[in-house]
C-alpha atoms as a PDB file:
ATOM      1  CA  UNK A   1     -19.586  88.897-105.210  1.00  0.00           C
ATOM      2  CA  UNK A   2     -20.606  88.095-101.380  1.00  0.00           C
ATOM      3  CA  UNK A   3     -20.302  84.142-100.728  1.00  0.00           C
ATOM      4  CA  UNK A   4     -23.376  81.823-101.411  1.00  0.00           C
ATOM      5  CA  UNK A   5     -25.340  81.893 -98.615  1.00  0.00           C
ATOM      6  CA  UNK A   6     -28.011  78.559 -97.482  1.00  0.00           C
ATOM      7  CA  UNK A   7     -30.878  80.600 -99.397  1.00  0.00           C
ATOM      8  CA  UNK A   8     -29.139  82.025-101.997  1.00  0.00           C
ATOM      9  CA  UNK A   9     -28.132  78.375-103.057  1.00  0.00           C
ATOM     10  CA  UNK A  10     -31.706  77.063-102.113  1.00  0.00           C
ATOM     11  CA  UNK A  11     -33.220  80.121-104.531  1.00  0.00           C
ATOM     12  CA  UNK A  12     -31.055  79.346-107.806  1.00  0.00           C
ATOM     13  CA  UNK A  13     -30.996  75.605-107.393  1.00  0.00           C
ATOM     14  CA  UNK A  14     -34.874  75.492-107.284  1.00  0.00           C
ATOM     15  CA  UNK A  15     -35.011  78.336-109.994  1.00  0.00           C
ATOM     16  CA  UNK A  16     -32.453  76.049-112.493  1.00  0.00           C
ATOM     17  CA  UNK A  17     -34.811  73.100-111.193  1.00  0.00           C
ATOM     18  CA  UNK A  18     -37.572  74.550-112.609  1.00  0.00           C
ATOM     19  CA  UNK A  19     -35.617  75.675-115.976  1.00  0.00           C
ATOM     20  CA  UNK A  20     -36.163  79.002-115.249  1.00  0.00           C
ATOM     21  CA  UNK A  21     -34.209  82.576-115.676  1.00  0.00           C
ATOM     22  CA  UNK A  22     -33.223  85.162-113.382  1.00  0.00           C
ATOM     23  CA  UNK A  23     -35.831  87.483-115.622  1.00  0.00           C
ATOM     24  CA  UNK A  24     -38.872  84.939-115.925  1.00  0.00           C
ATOM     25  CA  UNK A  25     -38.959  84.637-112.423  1.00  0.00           C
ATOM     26  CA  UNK A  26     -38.299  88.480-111.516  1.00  0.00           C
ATOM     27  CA  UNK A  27     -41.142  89.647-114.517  1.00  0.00           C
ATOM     28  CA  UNK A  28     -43.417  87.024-112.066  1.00  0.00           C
ATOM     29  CA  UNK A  29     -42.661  88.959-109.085  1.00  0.00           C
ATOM     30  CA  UNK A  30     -43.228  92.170-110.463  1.00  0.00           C
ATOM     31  CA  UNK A  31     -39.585  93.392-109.372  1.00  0.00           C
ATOM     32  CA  UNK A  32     -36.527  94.045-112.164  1.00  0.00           C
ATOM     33  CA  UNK A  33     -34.134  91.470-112.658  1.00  0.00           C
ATOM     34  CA  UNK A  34     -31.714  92.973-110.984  1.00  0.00           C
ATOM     35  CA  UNK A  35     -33.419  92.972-107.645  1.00  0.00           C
ATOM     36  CA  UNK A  36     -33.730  89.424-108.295  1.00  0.00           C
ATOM     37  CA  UNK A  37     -30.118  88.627-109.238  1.00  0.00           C
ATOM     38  CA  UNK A  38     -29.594  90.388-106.026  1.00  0.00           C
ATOM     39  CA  UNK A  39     -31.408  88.023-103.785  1.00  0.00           C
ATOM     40  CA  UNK A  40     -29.315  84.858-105.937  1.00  0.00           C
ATOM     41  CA  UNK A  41     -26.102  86.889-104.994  1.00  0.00           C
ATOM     42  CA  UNK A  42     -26.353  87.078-101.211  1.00  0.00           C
ATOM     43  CA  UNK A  43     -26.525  91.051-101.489  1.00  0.00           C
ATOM     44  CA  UNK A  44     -29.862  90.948-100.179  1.00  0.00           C
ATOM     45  CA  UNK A  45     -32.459  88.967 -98.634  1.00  0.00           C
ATOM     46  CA  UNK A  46     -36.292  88.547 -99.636  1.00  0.00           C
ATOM     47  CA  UNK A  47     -39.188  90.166 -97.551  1.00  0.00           C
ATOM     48  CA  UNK A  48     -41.676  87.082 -95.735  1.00  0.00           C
ATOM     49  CA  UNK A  49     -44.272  88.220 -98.471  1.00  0.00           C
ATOM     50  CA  UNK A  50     -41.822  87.880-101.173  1.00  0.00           C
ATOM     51  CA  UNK A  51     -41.080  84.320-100.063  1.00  0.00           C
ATOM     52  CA  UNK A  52     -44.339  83.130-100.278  1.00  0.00           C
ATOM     53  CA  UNK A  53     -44.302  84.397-103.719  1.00  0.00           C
ATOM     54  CA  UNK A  54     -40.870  82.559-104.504  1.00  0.00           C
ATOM     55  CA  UNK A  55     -42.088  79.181-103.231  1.00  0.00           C
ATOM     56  CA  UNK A  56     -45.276  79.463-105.588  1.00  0.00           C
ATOM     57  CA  UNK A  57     -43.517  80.357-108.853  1.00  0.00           C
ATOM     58  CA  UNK A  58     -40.772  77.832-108.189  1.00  0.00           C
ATOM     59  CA  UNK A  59     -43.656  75.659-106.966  1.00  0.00           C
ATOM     60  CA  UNK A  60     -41.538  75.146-103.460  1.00  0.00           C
ATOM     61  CA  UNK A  61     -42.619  74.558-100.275  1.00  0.00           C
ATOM     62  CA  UNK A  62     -41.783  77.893 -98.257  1.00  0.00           C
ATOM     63  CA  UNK A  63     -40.347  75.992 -95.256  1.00  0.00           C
ATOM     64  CA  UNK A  64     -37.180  75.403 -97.371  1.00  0.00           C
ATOM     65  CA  UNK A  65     -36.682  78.716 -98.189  1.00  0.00           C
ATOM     66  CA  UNK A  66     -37.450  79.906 -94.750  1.00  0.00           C
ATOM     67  CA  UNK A  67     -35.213  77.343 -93.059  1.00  0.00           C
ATOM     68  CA  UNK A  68     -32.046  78.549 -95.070  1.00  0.00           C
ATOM     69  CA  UNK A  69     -32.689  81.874 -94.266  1.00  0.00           C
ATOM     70  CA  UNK A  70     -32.792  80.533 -90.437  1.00  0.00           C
ATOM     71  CA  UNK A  71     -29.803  78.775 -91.302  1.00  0.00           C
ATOM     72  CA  UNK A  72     -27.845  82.332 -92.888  1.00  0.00           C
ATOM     73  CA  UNK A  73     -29.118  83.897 -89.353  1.00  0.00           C
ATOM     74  CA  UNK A  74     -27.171  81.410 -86.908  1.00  0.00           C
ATOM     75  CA  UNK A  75     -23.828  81.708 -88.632  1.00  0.00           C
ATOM     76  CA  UNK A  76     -24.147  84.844 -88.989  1.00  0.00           C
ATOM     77  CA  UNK A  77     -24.804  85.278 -85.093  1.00  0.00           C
ATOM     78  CA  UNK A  78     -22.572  82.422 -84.281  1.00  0.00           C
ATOM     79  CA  UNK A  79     -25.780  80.964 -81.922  1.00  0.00           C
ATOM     80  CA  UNK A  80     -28.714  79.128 -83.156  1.00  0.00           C
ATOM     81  CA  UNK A  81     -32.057  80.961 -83.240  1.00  0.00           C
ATOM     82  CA  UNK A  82     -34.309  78.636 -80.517  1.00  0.00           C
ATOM     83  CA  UNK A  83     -37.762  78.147 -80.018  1.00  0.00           C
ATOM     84  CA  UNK A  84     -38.209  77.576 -76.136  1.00  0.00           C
ATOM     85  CA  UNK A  85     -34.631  75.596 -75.697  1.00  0.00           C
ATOM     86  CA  UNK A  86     -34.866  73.760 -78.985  1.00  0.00           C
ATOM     87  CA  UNK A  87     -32.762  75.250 -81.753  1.00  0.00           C
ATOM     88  CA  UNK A  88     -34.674  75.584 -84.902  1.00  0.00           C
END
């Protein structure tokens, strides 16, 4: 299994928050449970649209899911993303 990444953690804490399982949030989505467990796992990361979608069922504001994402992006680069010259 890939290490936990800043949305990975954000998406199952949130999901366990709301007492929910890999599969009730996945049959919400539309998508299998395995496509699911695969956004949990690191293996893969969530479309924008899916994201919105995420942050409704888990009844999260999207920013936190979009800012660990952003957060997954500059390590993985090894320089922050900016906006103008502040780093987001």
């Amino acid at each position: 299994m890939k290490e936990a990444t800043h949305f990975s953690l954000a998406l199952t804490q949130n999901r366990l928050n709301k007492h929910l399982t890999q599969k009730e949030v996945a049959a919400r989505l539309g998508i299998e449970r395995s496509t699911y467990a695969y956004y949990e796992n690191s293996k893969t990361k969530p479309s924008c649209e899916m994201i919105l979608f995420l942050s409704e069922i888990l009844e999260t504001d999207y920013h936190i899911f979009i800012e660990a994402v952003i957060k997954d992006i500059n390590e993985e680069r090894g320089n922050p993303i900016t906006v103008g010259s502040k780093p987001l």
